[in-house]
Every structure is written in structure tokens, then in C-alpha cells.
N, C-alpha and C. Protein backbone atom coordinates (compact mmCIF):
# COMPACT_ATOMS: atom_id res chain seq x y z
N UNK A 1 10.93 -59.09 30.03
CA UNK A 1 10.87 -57.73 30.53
C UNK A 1 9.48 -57.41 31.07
N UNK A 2 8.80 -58.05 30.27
CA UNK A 2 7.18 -57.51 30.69
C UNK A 2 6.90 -58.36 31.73
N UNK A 3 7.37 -59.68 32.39
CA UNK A 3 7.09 -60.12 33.46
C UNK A 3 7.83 -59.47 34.48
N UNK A 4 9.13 -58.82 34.52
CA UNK A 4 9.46 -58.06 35.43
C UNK A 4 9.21 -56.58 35.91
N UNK A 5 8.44 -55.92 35.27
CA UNK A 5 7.49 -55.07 35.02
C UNK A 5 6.31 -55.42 36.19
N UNK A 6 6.05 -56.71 36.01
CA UNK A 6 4.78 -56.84 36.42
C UNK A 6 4.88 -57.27 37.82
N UNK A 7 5.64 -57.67 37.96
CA UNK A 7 6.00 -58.31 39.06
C UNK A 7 6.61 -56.68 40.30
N UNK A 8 6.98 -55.80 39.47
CA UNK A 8 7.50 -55.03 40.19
C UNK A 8 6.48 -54.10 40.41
N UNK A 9 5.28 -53.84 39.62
CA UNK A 9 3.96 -53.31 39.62
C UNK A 9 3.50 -54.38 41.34
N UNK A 10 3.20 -55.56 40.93
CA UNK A 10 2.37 -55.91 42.41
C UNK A 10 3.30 -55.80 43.52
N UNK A 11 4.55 -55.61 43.84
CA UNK A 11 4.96 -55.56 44.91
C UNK A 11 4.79 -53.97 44.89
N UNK A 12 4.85 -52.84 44.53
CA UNK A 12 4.89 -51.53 44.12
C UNK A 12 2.94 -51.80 45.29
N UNK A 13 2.10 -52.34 44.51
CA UNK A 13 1.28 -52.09 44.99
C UNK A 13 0.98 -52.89 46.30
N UNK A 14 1.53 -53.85 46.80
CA UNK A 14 1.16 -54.54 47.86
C UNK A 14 1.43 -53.99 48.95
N UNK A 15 3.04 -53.15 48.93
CA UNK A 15 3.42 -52.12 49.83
C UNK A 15 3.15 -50.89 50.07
N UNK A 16 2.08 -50.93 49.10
CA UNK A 16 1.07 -49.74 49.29
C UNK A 16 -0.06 -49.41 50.15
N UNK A 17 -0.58 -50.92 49.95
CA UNK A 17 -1.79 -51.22 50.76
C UNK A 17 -1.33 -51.07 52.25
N UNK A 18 -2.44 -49.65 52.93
CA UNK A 18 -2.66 -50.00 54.28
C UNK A 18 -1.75 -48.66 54.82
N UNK A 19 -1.27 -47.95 53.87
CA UNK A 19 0.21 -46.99 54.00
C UNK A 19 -1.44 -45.65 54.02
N UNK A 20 -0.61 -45.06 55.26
CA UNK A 20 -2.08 -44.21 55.85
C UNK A 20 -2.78 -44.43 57.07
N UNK A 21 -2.57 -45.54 57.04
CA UNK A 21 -3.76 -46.32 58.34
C UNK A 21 -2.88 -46.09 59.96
N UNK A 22 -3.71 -45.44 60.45
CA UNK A 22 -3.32 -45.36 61.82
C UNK A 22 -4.45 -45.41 62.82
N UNK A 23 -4.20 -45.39 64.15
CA UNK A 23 -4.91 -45.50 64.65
C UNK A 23 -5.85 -44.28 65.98
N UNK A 24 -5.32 -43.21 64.69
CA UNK A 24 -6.10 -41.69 64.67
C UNK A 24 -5.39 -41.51 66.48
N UNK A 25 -6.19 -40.10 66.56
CA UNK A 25 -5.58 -39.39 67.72
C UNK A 25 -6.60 -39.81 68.70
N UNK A 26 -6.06 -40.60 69.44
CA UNK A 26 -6.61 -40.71 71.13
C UNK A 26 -6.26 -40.41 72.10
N UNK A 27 -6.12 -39.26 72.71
CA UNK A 27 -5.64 -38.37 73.64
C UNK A 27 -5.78 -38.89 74.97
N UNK A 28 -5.02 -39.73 75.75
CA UNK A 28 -4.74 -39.88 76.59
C UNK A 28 -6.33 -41.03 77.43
N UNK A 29 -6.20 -41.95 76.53
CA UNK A 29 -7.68 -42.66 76.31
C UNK A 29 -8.71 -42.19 76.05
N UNK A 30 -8.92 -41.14 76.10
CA UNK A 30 -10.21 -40.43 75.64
C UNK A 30 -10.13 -40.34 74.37
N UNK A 31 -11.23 -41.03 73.33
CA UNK A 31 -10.89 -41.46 71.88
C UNK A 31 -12.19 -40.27 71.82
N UNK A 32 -12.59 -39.57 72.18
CA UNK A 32 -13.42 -38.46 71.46
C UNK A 32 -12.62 -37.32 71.12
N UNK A 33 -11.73 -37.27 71.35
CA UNK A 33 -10.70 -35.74 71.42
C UNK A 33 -10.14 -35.99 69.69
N UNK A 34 -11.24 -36.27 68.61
CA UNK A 34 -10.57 -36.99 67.37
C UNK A 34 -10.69 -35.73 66.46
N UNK A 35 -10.81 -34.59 66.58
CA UNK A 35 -11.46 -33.61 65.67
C UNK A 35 -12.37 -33.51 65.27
N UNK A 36 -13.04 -34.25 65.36
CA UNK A 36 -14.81 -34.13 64.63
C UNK A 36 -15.34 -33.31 64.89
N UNK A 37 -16.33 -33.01 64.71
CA UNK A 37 -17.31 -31.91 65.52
C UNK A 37 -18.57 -32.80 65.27
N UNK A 38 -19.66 -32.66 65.90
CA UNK A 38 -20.98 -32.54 65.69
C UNK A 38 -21.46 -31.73 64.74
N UNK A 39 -21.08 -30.20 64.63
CA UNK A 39 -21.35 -29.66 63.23
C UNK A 39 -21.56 -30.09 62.28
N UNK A 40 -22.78 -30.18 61.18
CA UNK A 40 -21.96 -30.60 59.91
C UNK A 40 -21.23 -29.39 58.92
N UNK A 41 -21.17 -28.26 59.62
CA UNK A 41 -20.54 -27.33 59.22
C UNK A 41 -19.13 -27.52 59.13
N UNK A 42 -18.37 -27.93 60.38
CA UNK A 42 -17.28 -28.46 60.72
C UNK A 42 -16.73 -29.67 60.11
N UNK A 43 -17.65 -30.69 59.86
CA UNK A 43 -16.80 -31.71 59.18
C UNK A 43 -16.32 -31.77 57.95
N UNK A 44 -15.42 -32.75 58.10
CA UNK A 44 -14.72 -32.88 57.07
C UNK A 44 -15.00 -32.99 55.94
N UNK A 45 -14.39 -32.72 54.87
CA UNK A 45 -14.87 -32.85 53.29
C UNK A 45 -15.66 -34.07 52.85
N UNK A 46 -14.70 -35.21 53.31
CA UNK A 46 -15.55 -36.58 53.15
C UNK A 46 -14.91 -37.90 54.12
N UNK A 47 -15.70 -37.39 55.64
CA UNK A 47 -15.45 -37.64 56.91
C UNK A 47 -15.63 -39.20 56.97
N UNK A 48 -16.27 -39.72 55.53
CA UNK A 48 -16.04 -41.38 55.88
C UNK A 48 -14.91 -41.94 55.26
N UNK A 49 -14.46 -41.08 54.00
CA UNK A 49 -12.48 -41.52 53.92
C UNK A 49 -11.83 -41.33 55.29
N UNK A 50 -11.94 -40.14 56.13
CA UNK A 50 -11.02 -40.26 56.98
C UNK A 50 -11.13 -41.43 58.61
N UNK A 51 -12.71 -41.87 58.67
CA UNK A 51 -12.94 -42.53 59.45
C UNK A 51 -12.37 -43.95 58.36
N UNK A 52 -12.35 -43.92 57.56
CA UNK A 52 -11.63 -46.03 56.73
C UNK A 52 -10.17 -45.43 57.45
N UNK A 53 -9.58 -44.49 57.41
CA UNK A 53 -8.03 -44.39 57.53
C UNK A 53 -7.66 -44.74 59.16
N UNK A 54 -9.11 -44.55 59.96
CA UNK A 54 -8.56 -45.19 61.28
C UNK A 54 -8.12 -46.61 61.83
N UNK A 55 -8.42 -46.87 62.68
CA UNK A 55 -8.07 -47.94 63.30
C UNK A 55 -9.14 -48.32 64.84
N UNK A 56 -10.05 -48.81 64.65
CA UNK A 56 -11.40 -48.84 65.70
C UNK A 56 -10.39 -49.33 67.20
N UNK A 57 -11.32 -48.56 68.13
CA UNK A 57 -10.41 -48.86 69.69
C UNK A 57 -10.25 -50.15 69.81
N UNK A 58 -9.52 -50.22 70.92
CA UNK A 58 -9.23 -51.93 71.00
C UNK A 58 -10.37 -51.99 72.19
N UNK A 59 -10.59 -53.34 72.59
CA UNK A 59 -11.84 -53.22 73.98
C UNK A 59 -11.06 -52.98 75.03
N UNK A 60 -9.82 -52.65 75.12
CA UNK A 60 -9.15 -51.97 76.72
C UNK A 60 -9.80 -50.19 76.44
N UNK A 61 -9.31 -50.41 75.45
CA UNK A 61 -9.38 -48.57 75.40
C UNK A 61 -11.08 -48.25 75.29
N UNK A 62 -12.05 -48.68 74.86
CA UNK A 62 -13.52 -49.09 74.91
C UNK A 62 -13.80 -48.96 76.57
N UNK A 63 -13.39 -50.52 77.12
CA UNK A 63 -13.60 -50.32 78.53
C UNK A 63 -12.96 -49.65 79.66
N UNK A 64 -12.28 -48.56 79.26
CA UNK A 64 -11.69 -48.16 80.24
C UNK A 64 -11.86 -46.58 79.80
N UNK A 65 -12.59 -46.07 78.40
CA UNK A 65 -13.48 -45.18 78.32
C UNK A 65 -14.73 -45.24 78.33
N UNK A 66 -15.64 -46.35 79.30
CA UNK A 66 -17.13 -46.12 79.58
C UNK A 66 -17.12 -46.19 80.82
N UNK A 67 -17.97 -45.12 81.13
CA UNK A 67 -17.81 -44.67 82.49
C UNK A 67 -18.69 -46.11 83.83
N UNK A 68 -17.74 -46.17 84.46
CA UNK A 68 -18.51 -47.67 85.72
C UNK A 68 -19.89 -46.88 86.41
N UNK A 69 -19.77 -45.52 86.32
CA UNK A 69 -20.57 -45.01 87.92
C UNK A 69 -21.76 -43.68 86.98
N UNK A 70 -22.89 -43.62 86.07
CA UNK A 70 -23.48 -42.09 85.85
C UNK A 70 -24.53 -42.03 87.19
N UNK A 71 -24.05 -40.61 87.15
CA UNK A 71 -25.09 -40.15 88.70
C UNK A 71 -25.40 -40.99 89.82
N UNK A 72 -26.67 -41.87 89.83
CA UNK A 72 -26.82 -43.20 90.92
C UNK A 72 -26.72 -43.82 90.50
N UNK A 73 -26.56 -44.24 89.12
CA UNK A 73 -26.52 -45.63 88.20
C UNK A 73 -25.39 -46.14 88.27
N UNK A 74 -24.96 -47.78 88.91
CA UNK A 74 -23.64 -48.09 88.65
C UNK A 74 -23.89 -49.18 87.15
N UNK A 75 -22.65 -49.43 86.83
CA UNK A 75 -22.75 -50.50 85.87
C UNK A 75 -22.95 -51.84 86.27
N UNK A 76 -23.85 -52.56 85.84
CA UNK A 76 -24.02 -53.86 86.45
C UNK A 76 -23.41 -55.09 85.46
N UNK A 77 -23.13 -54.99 84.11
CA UNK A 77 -22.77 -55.53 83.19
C UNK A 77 -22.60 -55.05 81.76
N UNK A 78 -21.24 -55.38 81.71
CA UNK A 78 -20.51 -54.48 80.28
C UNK A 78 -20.23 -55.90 78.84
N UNK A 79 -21.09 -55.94 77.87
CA UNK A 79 -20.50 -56.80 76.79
C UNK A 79 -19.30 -55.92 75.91
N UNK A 80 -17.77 -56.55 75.20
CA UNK A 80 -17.18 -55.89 74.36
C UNK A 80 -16.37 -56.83 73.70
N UNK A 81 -16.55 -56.22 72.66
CA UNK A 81 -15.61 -57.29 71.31
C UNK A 81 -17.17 -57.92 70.50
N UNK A 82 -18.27 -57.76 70.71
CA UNK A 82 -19.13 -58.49 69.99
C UNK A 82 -19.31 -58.11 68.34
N UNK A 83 -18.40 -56.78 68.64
CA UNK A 83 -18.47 -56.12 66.34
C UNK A 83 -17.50 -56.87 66.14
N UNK A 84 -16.13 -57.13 66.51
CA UNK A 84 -15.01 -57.73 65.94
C UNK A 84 -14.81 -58.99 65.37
N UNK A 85 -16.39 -59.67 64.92
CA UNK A 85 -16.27 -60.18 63.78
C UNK A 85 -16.44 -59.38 62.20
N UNK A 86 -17.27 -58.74 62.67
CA UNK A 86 -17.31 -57.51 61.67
C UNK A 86 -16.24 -56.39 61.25
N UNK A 87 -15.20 -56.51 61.89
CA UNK A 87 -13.97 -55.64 62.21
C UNK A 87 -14.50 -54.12 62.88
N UNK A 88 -15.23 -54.18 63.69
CA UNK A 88 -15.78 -53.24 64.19
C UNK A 88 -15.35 -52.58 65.72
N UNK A 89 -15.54 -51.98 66.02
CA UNK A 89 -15.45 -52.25 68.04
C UNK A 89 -16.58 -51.09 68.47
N UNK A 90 -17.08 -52.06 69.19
CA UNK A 90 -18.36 -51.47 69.98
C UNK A 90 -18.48 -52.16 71.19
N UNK A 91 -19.20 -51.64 71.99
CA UNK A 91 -20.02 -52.50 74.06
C UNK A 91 -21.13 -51.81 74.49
N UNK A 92 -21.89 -52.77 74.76
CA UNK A 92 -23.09 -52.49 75.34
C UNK A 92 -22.66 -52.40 76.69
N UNK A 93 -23.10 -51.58 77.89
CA UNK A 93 -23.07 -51.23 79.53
C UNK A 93 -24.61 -51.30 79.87
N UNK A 94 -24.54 -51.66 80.80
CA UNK A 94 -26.24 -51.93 81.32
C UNK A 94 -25.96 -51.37 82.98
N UNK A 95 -26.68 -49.92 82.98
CA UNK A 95 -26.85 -49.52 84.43
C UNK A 95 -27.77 -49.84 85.04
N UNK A 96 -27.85 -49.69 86.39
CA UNK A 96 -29.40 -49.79 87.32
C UNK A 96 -28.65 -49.08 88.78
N UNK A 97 -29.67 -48.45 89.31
CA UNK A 97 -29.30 -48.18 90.92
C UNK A 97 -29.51 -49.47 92.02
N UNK A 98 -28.91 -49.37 92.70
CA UNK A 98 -29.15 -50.01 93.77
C UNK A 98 -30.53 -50.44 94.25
N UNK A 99 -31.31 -51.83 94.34
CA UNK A 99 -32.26 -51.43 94.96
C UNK A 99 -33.65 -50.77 93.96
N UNK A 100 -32.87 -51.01 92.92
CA UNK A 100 -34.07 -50.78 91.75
C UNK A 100 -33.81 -51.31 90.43
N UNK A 101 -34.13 -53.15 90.92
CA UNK A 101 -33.78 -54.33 89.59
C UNK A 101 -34.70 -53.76 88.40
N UNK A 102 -36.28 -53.23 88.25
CA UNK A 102 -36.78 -53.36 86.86
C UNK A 102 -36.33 -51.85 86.05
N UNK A 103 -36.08 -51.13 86.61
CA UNK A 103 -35.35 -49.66 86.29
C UNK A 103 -33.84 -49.83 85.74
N UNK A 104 -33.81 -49.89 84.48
CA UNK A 104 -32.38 -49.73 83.90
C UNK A 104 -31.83 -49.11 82.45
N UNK A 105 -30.58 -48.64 82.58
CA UNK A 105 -30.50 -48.04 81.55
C UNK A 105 -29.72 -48.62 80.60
N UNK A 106 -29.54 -49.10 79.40
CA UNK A 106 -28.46 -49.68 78.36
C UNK A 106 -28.27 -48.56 77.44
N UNK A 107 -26.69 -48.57 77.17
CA UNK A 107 -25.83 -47.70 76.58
C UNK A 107 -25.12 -48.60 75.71
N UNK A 108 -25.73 -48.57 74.44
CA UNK A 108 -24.16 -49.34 73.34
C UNK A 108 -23.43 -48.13 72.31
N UNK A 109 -21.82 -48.36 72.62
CA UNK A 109 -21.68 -47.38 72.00
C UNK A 109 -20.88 -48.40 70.38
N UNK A 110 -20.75 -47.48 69.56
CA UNK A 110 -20.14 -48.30 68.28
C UNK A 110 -19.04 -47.40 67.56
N UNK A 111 -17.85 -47.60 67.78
CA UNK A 111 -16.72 -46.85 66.98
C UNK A 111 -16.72 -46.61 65.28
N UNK A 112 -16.90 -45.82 64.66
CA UNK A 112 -17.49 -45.78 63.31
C UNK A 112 -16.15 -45.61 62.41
N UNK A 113 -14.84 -46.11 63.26
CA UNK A 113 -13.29 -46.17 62.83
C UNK A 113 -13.12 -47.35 61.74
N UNK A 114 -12.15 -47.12 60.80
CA UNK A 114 -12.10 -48.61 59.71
C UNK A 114 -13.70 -48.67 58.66
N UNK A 115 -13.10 -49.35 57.54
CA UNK A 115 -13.60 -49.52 56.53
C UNK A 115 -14.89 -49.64 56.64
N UNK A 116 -15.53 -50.72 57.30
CA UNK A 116 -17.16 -51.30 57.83
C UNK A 116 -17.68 -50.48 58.62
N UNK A 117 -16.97 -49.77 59.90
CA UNK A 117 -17.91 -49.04 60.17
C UNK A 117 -18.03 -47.87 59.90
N UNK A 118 -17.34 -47.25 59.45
CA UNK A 118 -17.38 -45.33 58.56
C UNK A 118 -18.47 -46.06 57.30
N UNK A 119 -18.58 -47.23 56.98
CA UNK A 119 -19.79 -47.71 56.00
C UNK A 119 -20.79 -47.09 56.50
N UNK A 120 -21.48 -48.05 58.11
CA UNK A 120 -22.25 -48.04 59.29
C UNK A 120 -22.51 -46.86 59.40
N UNK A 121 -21.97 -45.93 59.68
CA UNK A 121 -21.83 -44.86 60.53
C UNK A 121 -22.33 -43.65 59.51
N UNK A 122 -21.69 -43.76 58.56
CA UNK A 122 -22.36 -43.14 57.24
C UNK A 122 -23.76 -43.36 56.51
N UNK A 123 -24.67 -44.66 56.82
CA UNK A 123 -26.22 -44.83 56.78
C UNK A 123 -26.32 -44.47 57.67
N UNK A 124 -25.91 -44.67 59.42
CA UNK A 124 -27.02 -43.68 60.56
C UNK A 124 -26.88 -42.53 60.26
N UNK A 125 -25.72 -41.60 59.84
CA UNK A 125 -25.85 -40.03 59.62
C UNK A 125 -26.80 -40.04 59.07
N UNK A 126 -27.21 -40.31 57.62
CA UNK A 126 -27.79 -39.94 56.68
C UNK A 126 -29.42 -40.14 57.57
N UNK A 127 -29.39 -41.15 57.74
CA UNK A 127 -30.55 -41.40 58.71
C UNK A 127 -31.22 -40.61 59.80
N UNK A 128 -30.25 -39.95 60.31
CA UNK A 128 -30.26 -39.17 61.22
C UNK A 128 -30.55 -37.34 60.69
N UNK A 129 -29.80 -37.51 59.64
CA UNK A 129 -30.28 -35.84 58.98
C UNK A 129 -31.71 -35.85 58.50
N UNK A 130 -32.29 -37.23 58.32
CA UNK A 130 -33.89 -36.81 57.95
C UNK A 130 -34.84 -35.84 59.24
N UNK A 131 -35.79 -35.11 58.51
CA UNK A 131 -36.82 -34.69 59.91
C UNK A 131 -37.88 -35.99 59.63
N UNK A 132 -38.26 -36.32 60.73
CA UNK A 132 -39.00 -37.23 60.80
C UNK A 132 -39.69 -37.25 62.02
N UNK A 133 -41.09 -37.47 61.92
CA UNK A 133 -41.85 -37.46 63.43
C UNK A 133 -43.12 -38.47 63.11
N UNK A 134 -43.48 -39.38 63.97
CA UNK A 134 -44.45 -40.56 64.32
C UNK A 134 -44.88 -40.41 65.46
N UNK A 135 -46.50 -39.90 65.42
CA UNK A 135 -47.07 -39.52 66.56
C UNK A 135 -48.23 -41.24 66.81
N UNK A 136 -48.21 -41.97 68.23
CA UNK A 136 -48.52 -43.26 68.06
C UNK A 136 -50.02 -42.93 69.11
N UNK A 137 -50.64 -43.74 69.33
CA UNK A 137 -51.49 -43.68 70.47
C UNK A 137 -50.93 -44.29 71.81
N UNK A 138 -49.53 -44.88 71.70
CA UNK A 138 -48.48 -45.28 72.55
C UNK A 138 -47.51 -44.37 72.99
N UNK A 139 -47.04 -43.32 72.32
CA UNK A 139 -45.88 -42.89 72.06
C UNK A 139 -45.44 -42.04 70.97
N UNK A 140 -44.67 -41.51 70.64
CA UNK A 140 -43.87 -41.42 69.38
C UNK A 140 -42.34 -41.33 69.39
N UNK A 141 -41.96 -41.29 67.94
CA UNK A 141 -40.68 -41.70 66.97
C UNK A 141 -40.03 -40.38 66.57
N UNK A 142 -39.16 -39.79 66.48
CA UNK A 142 -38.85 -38.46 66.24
C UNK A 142 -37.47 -38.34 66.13
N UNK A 143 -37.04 -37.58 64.72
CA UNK A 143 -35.60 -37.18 64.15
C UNK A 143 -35.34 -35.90 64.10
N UNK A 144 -34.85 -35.22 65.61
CA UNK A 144 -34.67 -33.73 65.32
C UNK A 144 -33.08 -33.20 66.10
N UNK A 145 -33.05 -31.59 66.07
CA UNK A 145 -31.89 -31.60 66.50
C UNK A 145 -32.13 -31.03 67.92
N UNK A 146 -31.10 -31.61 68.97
CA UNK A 146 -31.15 -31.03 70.43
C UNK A 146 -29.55 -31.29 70.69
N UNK A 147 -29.18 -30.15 71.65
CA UNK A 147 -27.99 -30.05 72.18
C UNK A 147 -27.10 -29.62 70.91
N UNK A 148 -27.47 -28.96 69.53
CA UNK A 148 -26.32 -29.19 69.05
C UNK A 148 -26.24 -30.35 68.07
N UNK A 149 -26.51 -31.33 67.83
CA UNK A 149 -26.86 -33.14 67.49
C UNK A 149 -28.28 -33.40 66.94
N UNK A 150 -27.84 -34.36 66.07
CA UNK A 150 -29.67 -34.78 65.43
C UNK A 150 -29.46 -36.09 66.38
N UNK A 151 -30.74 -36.07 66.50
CA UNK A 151 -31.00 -37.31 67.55
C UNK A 151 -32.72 -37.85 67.30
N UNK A 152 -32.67 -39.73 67.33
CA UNK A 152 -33.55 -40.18 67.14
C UNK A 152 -34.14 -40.01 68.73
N UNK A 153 -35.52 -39.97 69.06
CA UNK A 153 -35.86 -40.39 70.15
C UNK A 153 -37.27 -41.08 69.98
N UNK A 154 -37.03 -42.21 71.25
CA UNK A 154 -38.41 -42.77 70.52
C UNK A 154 -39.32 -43.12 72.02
N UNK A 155 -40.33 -43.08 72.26
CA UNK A 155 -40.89 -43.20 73.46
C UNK A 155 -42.17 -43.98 73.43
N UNK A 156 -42.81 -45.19 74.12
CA UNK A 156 -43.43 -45.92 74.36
C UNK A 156 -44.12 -45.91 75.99
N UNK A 157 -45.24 -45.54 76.16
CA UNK A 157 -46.01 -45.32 77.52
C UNK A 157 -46.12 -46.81 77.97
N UNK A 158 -47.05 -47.50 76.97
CA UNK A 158 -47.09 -48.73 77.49
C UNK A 158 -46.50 -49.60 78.12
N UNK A 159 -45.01 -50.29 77.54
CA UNK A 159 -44.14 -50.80 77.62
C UNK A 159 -42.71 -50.27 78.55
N UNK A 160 -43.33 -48.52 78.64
CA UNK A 160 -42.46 -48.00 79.96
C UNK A 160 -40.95 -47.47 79.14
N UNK A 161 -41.16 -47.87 78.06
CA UNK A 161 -39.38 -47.68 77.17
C UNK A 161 -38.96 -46.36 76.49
N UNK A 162 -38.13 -45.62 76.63
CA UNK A 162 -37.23 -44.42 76.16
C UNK A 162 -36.19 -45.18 75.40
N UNK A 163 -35.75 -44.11 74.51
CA UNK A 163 -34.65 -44.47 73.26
C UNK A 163 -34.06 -43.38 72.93
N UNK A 164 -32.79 -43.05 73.23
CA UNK A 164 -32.13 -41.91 72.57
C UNK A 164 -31.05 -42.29 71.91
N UNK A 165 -31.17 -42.10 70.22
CA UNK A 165 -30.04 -42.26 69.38
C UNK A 165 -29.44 -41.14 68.93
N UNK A 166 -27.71 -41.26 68.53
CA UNK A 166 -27.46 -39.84 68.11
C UNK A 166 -25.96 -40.47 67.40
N UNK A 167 -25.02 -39.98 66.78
CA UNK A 167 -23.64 -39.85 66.35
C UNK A 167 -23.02 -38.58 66.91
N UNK A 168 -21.93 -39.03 67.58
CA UNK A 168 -20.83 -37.69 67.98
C UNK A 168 -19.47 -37.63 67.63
N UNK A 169 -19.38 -36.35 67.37
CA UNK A 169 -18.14 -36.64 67.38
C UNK A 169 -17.08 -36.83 65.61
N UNK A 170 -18.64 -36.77 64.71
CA UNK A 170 -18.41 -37.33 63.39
C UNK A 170 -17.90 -38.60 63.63
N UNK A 171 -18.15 -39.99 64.43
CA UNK A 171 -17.33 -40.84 64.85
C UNK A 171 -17.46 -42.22 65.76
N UNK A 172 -18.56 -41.49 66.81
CA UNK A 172 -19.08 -42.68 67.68
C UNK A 172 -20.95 -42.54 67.15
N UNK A 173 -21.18 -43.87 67.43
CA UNK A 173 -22.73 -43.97 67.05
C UNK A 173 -23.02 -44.68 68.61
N UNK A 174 -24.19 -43.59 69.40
CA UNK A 174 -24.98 -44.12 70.84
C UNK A 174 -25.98 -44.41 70.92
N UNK A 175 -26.51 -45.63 71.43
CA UNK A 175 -28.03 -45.80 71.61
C UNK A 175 -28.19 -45.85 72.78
N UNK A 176 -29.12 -45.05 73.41
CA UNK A 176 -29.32 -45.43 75.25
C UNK A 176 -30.77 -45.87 75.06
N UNK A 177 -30.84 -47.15 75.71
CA UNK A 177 -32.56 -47.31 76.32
C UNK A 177 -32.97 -47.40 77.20
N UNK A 178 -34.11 -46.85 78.17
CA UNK A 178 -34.76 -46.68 78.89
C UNK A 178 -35.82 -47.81 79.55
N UNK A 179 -35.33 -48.96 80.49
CA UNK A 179 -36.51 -49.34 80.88
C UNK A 179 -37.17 -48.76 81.99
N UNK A 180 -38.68 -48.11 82.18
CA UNK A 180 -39.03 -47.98 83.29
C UNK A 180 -38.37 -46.38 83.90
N UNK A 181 -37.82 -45.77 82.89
CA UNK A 181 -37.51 -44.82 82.85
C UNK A 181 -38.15 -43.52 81.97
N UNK A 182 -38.19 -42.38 82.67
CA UNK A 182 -38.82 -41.21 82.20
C UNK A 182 -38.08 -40.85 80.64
N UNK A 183 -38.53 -39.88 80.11
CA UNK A 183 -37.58 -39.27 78.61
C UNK A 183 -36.65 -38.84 79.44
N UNK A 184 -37.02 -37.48 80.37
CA UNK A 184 -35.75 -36.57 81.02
C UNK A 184 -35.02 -37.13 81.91
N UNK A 185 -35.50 -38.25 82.43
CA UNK A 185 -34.42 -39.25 83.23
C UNK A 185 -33.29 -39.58 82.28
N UNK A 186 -33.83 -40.43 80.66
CA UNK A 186 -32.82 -40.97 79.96
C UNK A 186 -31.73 -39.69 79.73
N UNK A 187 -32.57 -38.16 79.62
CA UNK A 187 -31.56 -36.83 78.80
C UNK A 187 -30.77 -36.46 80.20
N UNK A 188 -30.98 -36.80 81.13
CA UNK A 188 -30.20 -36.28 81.96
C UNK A 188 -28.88 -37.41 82.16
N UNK A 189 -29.31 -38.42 81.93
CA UNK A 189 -27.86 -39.86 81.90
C UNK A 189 -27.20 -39.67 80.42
N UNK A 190 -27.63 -39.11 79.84
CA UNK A 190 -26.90 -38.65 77.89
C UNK A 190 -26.00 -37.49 78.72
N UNK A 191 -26.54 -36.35 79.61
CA UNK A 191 -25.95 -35.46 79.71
C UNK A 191 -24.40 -35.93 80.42
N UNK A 192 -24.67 -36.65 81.59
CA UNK A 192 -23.96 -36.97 82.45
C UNK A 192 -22.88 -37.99 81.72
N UNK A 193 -23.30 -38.94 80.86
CA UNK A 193 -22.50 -39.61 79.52
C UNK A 193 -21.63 -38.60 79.09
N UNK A 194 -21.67 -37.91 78.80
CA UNK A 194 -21.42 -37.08 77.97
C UNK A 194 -19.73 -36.03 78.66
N UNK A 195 -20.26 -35.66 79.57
CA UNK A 195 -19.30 -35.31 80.27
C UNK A 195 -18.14 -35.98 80.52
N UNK A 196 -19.02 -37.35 81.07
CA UNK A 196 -17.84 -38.50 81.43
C UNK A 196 -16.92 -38.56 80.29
N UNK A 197 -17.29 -39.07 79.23
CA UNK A 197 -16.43 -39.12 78.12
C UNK A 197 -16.21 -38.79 77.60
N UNK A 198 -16.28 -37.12 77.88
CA UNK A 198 -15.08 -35.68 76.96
C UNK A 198 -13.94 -35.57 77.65
């Protein structure tokens, strides 16, 4: 009796596992339309259970929500699938204009959907709610809020490099970098990002 008990316990629980898991609301490819907010007023009670209950984009739905064309910048080369050893999904896009090879912008974005990355995604928040500022004789490092969003930004004179990090969405984690590019050059391609993929 007690082996049939038990036996009816692990199948009880095997058909359990995974009961929940979907692959959240993506509105017509646009995987930001997920409820989140940027708020942390707005989010959820405990927004990294509900990011394990997703299901991270596949790289069609990835590449066919990053935009080919911001402002003059076209895309010159897109990597995707490089988290999905990690069970992750994320792509780096690398813009430049026409006619201006050392000027470019890289955009990786990282889906913070499934177990590993609502992990991920849950150290950059936390990371991201610190105030933090590093004033350099190069540059500085800085954790504050703009637009709405805490956002890292980091800036280097020397080396010519901009960095804007942020989480949206309670959901996606963005890094844009700047070669050879101004700060308000990079905030005006976040802006134009931004649009594209609401």
C-alpha cells in the first residue's frame, strides 16, 4: 500500500511540474505590452515569481521586435540566441549611419522571462535602485532616475564611449553603447528605441 501511495505521490507531482508556465502576453509581437510598468509603485507583489512563470521570446519574435532602421542609424549586424545556453533570450544590434564606420551604436537587449533570467533581472533591479555617482577625471558613472526609469549611465571623454543601462517594463534589461558618440546623441536613440518598441 505504501508503495502505491508513493508512486501515486510522484506522478501527482510530476504532472504538476511546469502547470502555470506560459508564454505571457505578447500582443501582436510586441512583447512589451506585458503589464509591467516601470513604476515600482505599479509592480507586482513579487514580479520575479511572475517573470519564472514566463516563457523568454523565441529569436523570431526578438528579431522581428528590434527595430532595422533608429533615426539615420541602420542596423549593420544583429547577434541572437547567444543566452540560450543559459535558457535565456537576448541580441545584441549594432547600428552606424552610412558613411560613418568609427561612429556606432550597440543595443543588447535581454528578456528577464523564465527561471535564470527573472534571477538576472532581479540583481540589475536591485542594482539599479542604488543612488550612486563616480565623478572620474575621464568621465563619470551614475545611478539615477530619468524618464520615469533608474538608469545607469556611464561616460568616458577619452575613449569617446557613452553607456546607457536601464530595465523596462519590469521585464526587459537594455544596454546601449556609444562609440564616438555624444551622451544626448545616445538619449535621443533610447528615445527613438523606445517608441519603436511600444
Amino acid at each position: 500500500m505504501k508503495r502505491i501511495s508513493s508512486v501515486f505521490f510522484c506522478l501527482l507531482l510530476l504532472f504538476s511540474c511546469g502547470k502555470g508556465r506560459s508564454a505571457g502576453p505578447i500582443n501582436n509581437g510586441n512583447p512589451s505590452k506585458t503589464g509591467f510598468s516601470d513604476s515600482s509603485e505599479n509592480m507586482l507583489k513579487n514580479p520575479s515569481e511572475a517573470l519564472e512563470a514566463l516563457i523568454p521570446m523565441s529569436n523570431e519574435q526578438l528579431k522581428n521586435w528590434i527595430p532595422k532602421k533608429v533615426g539615420e542609424m541602420e542596423q549593420r549586424k544583429i547577434l541572437i540566441g547567444h543566452k540560450q545556453g543559459m535558457e535565456m533570450s537576448g541580441a545584441i544590434a549594432t547600428y552606424q549611419e552610412k558613411g560613418q564606420d568609427g561612429r556606432q551604436i550597440s543595443m543588447e537587449v535581454l528578456d528577464g522571462a523564465g527561471a535564470t533570467g527573472a534571477v538576472i533581472l532581479m540583481s540589475i533591479s536591485q542594482k539599479l535602485a542604488l543612488d550612486y555617482e563616480e565623478q572620474m577625471d575621464t568621465g563619470y558613472s551614475r545611478i539615477y532616475e530619468r524618464d520615469g526609469f533608474r538608469v545607469w549611465e556611464k561616460l568616458n571623454s577619452i575613449d569617446q564611449f557613452v553607456e546607457i543601462e536601464y530595465v523596462t517594463e519590469g521585464r526587459f534589461h537594455f544596454i546601449f553603447k556609444g562609440h564616438q558618440i555624444l551622451m544626448e546623441e545616445l538619449w535621443a536613440f533610447v528615445r527613438e528605441v523606445r517608441k519603436e518598441m511600444n
